[in-house]
C-alpha atoms as a PDB file:
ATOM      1  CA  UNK A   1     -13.487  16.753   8.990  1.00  0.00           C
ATOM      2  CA  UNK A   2     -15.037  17.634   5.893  1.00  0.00           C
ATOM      3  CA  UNK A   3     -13.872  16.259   2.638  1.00  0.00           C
ATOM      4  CA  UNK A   4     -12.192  19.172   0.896  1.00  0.00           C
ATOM      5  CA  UNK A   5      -9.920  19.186   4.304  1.00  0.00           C
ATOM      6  CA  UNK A   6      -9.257  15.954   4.471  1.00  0.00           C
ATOM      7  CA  UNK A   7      -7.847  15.463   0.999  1.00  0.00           C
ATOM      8  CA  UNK A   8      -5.905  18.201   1.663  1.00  0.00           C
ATOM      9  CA  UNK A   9      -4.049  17.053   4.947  1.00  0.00           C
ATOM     10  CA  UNK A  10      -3.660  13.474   4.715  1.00  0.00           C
ATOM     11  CA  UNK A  11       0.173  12.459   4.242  1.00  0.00           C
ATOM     12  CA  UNK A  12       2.069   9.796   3.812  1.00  0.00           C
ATOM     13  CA  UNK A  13       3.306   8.352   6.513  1.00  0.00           C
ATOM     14  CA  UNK A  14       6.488   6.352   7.425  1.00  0.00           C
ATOM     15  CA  UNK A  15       6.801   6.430  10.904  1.00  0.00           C
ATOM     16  CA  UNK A  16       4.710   5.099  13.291  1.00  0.00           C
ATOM     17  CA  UNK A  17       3.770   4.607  16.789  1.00  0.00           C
ATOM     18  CA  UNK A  18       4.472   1.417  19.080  1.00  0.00           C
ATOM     19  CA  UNK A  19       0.755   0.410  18.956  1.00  0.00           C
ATOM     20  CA  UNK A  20      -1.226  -1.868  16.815  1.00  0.00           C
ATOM     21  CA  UNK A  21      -3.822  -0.864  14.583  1.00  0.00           C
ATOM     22  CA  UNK A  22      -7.025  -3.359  14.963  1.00  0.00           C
ATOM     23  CA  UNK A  23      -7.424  -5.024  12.010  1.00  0.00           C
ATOM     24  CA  UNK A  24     -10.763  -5.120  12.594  1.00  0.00           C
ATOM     25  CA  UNK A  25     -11.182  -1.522  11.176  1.00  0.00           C
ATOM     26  CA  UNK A  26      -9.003  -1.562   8.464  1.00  0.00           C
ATOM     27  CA  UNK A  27     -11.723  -4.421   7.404  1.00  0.00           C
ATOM     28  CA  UNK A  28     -14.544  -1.925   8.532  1.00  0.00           C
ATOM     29  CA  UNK A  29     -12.481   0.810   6.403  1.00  0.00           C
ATOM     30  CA  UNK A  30     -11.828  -1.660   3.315  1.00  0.00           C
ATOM     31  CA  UNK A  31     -15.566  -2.372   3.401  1.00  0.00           C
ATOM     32  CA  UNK A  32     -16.355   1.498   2.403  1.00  0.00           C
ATOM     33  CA  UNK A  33     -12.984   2.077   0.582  1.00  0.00           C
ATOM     34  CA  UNK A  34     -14.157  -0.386  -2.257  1.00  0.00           C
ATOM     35  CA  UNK A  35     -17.459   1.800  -3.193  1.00  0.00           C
ATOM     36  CA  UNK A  36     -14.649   2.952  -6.117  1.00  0.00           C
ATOM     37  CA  UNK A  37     -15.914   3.314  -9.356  1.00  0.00           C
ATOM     38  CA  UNK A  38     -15.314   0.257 -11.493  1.00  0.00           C
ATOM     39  CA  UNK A  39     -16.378   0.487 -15.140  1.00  0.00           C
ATOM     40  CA  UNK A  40     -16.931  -2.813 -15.546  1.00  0.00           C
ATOM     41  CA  UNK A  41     -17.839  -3.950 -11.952  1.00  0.00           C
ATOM     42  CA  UNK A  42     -15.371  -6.347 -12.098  1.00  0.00           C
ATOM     43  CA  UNK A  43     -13.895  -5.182  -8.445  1.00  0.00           C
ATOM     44  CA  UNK A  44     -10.571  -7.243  -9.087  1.00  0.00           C
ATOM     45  CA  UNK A  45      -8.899  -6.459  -6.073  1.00  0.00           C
ATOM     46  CA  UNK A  46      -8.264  -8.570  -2.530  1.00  0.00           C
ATOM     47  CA  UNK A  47      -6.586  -7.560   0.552  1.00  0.00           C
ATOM     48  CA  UNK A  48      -4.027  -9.348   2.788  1.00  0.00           C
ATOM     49  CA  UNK A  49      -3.770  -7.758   5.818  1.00  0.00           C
ATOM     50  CA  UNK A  50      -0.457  -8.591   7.902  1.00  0.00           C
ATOM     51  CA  UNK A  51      -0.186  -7.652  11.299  1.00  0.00           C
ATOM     52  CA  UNK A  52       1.524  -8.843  14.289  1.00  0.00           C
ATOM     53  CA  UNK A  53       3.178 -12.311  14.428  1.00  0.00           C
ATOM     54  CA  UNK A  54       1.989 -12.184  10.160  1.00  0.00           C
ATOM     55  CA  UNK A  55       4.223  -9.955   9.469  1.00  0.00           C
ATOM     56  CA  UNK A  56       7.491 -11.718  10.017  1.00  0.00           C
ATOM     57  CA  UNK A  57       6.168 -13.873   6.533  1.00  0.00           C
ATOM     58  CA  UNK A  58       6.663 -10.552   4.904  1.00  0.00           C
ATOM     59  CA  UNK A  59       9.928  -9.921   6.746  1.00  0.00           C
ATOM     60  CA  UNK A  60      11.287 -12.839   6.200  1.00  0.00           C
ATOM     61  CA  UNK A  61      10.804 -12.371   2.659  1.00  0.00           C
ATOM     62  CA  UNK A  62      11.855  -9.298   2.572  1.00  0.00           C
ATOM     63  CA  UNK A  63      15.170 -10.564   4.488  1.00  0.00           C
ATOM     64  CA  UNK A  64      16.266 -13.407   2.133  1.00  0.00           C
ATOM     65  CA  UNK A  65      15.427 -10.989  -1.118  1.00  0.00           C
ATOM     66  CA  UNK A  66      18.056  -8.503   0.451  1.00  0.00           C
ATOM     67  CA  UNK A  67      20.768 -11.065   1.639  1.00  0.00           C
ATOM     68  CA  UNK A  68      20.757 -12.331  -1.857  1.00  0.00           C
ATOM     69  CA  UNK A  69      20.909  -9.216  -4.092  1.00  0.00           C
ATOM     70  CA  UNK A  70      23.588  -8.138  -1.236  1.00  0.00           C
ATOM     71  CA  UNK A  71      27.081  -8.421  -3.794  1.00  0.00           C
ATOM     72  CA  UNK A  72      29.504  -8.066  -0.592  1.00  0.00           C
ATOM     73  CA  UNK A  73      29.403 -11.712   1.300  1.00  0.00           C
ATOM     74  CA  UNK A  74      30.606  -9.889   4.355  1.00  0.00           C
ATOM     75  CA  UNK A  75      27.212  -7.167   4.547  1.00  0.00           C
ATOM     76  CA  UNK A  76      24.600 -10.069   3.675  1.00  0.00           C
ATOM     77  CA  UNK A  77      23.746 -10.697   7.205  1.00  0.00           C
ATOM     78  CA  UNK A  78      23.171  -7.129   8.238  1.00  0.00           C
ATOM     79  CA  UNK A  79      21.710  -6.138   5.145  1.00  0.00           C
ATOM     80  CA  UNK A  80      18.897  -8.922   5.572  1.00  0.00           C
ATOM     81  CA  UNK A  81      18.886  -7.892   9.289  1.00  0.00           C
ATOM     82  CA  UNK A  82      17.859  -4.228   8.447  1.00  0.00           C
ATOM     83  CA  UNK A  83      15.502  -5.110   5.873  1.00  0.00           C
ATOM     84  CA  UNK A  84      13.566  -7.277   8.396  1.00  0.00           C
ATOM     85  CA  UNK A  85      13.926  -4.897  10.723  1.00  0.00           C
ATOM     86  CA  UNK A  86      12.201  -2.479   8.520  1.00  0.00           C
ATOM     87  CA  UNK A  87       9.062  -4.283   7.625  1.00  0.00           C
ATOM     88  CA  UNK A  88       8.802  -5.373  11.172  1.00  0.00           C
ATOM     89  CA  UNK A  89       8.787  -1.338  12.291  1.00  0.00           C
ATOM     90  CA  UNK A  90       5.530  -0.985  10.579  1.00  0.00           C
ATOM     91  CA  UNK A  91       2.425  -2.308  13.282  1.00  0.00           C
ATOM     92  CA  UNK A  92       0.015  -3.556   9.876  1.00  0.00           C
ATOM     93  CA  UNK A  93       0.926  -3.934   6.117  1.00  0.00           C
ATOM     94  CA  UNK A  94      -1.971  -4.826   3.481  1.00  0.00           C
ATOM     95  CA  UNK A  95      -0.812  -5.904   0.521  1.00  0.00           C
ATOM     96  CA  UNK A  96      -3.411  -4.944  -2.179  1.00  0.00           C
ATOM     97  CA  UNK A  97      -3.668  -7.563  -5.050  1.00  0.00           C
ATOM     98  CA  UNK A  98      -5.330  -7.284  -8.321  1.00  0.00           C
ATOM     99  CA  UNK A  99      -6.517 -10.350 -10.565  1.00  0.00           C
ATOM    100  CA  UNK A 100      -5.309  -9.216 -13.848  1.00  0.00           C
ATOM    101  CA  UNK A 101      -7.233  -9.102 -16.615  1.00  0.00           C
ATOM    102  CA  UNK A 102      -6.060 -10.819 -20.402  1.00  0.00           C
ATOM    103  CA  UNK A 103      -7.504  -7.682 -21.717  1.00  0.00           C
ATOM    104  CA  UNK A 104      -5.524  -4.563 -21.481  1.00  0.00           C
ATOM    105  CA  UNK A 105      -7.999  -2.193 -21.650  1.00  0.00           C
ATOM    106  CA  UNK A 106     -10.000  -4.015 -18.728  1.00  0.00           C
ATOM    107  CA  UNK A 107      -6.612  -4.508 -16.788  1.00  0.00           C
ATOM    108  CA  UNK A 108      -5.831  -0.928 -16.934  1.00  0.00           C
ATOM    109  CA  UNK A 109      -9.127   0.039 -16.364  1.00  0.00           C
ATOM    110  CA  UNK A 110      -8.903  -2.727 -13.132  1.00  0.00           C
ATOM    111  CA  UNK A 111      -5.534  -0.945 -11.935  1.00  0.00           C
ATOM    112  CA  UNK A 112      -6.857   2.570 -12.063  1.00  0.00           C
ATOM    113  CA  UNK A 113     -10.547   1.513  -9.843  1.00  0.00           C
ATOM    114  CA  UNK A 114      -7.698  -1.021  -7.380  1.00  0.00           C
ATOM    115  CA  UNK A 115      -5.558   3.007  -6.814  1.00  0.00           C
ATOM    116  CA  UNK A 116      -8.797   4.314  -5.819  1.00  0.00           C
ATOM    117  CA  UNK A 117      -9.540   1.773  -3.182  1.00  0.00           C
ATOM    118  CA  UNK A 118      -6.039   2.497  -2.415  1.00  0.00           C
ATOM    119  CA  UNK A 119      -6.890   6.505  -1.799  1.00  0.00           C
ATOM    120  CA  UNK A 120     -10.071   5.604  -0.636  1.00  0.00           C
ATOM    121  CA  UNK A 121      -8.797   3.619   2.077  1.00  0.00           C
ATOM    122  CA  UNK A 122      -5.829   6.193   2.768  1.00  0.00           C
ATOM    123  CA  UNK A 123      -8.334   9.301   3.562  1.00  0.00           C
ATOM    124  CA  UNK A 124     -10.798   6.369   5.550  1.00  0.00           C
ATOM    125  CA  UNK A 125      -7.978   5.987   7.599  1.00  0.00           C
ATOM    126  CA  UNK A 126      -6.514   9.488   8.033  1.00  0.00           C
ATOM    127  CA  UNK A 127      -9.951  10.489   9.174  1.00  0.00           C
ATOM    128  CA  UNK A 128      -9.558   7.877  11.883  1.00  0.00           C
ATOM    129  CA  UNK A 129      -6.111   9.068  13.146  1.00  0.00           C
ATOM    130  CA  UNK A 130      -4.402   6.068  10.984  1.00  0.00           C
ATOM    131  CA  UNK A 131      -1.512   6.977   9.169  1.00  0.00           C
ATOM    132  CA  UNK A 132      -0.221   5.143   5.573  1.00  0.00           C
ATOM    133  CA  UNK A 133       2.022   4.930   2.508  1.00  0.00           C
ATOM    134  CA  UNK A 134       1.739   3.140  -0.199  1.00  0.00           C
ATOM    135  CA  UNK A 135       5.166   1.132  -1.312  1.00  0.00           C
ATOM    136  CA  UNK A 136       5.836  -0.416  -4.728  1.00  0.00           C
ATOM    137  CA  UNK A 137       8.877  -1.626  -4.312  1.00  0.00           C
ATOM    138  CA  UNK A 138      10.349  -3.824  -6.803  1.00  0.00           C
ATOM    139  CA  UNK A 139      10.143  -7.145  -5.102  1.00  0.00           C
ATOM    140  CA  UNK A 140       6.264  -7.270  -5.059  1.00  0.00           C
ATOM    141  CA  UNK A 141       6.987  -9.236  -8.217  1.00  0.00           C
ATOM    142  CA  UNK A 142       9.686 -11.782  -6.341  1.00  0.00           C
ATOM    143  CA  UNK A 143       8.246 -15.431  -5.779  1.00  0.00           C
ATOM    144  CA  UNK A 144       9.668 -15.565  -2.506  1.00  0.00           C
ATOM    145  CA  UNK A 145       7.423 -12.318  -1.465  1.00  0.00           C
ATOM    146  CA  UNK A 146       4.458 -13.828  -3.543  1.00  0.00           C
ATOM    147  CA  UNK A 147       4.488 -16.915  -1.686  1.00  0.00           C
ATOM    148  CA  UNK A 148       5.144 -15.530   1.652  1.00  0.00           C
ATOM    149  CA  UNK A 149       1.727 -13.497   1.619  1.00  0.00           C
ATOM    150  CA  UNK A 150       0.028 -16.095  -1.126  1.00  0.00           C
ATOM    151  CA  UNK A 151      -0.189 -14.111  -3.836  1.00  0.00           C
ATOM    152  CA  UNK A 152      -1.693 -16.732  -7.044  1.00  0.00           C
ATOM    153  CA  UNK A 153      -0.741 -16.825 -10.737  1.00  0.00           C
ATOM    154  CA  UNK A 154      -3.043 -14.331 -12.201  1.00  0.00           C
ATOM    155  CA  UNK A 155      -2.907 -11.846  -9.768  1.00  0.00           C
ATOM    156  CA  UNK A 156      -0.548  -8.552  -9.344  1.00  0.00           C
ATOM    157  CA  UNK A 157       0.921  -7.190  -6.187  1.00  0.00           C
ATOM    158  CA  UNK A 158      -0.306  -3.475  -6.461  1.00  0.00           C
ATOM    159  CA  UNK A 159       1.279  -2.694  -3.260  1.00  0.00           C
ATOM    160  CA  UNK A 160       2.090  -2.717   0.391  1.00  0.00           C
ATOM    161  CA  UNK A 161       0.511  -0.244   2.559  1.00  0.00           C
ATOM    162  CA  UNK A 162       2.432   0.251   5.686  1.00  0.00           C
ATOM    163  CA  UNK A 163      -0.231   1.409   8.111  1.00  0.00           C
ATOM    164  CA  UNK A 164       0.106   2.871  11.837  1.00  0.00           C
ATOM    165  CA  UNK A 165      -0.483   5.612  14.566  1.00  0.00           C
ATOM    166  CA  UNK A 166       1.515   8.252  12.591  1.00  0.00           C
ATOM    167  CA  UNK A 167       4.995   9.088  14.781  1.00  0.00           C
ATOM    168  CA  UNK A 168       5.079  12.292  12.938  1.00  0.00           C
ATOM    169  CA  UNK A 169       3.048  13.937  10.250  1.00  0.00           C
ATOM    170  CA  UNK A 170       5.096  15.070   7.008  1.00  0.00           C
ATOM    171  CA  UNK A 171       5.153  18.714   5.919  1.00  0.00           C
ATOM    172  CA  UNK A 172       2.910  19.085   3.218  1.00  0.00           C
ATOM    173  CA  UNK A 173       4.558  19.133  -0.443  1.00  0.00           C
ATOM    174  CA  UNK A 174       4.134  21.853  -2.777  1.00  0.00           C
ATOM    175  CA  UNK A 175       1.332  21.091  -5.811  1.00  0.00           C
ATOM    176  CA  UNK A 176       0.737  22.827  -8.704  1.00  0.00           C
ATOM    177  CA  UNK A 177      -2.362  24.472  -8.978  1.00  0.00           C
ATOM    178  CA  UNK A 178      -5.106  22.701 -11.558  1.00  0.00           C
ATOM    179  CA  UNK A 179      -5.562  25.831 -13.062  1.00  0.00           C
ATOM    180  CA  UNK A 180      -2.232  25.759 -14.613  1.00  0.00           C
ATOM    181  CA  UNK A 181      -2.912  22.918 -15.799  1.00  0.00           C
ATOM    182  CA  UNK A 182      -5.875  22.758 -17.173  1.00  0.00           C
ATOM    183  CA  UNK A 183      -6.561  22.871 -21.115  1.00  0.00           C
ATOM    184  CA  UNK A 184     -10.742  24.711 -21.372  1.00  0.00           C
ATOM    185  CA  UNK A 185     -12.258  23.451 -25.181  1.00  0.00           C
ATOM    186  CA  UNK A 186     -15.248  25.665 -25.276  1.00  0.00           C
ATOM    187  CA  UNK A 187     -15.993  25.796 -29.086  1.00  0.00           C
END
C-alpha cells in the first residue's frame, strides 16, 4: 500500500477480534514508529505494552477508578464490572509515556514528536492488518492507573492505544479539504 493510501484509509478502531496481537511486532513496529522528528533529539517517550494476563493491572485500575466515582452505592459493582470488562475486550493496550520536560517550549515540542510516534505507529500497524485508537481518557492522570502500569513522577500518560485485529472498519469521516484552509503569503 503506498503511503498517500494508507493515510487515507487507516481508522480508528474500537472493536476487535478474539486474537492476540504478538507483541513482538508492535516492538518491531515501535522500533520504526520512533524515526519521528524530534527537534531536540530528546526522544522522551517509553512504551508499556499490556497484553494478556497484563492487562487485568490496567483493568483493575480501571475498575476501582469507576466503582469509586460511581455516586449510586447500589451501581458500584456493575459499574466497575463493565469498566473491567471494557479494557479487558481490547487483546493489547500500550500506554505511551512522555518524560516531561521543566521547559515548556521543550515539553510541547516533546508532546508534539511523542503524537507522531503515536501516528507513526497507527499507519505501521494498519499496514499490517492491526487496528488502533488512541484514548485519553481522564484517568491517565489517576495514581491508581499510574501505579498499575508504573508510570514515575516526571513522566505523563499520553495515552492508551487499544490495539487488535479490527472487528469492523469505521466509515471514513468527512475532512475538510486543505485548500480551504490554507492562508498562501506570496509577497
Amino acid at each position: 500500500m503506498d503511503l498517500k493510501q494508507l493515510i487515507r484509509e487507516r481508522r480508528s478502531v474500537h472493536r476487535f477480534q478474539d486474537r492476540e496481537v504478538p507483541a513482538e511486532l508492535i516492538m518491531e513496529l515501535l522500533d520504526t514508529a520512533v524515526w519521528a522528528p524530534n527537534h531536540r533529539l530528546t526522544q522522551p517517550w517509553r512504551f508499556i505494552i499490556s497484553c494478556g494476563d497484563g492487562r487485568k493491572a490496567i483493568a483493575e485500575a480501571c475498575r476501582t477508578m469507576n466503582e469509586r466515582w460511581e455516586w449510586d452505592p447500589q451501581k458500584k459493582q456493575a459499574t466497575g464490572e463493565k469498566y473491567y470488562k471494557k479494557i479487558m475486550s481490547n487483546p493489547m493496550i500500550v500506554t505511551i509515556v512522555m518524560k516531561e520536560n521543566p521547559y515548556l517550549q521543550v515539553r510541547e515540542e516533546d508532546y508534539a514528536s511523542t503524537a507522531i510516534v503515536i501516528h507513526n505507529l497507527s499507519l505501521l500497524a494498519w499496514e499490517q492488518g492491526i487496528g488502533m485508537v488512541w484514548e485519553t481518557y481522564p484517568w491517565l492522570n489517576e495514581q491508581v492507573f499510574r501505579e498499575a502500569v508504573g508510570i514515575q513522577p516526571g513522566e505523563r500518560a499520553v495515552g492508551n492505544l487499544h490495539v487488535g485485529y479490527p472487528a469492523g472498519i469505521p466509515h471514513a469521516a468527512p475532512r475538510i479539504p486543505a485548500s480551504e484552509r490554507i492562508t498562501l503569503i506570496d509577497r
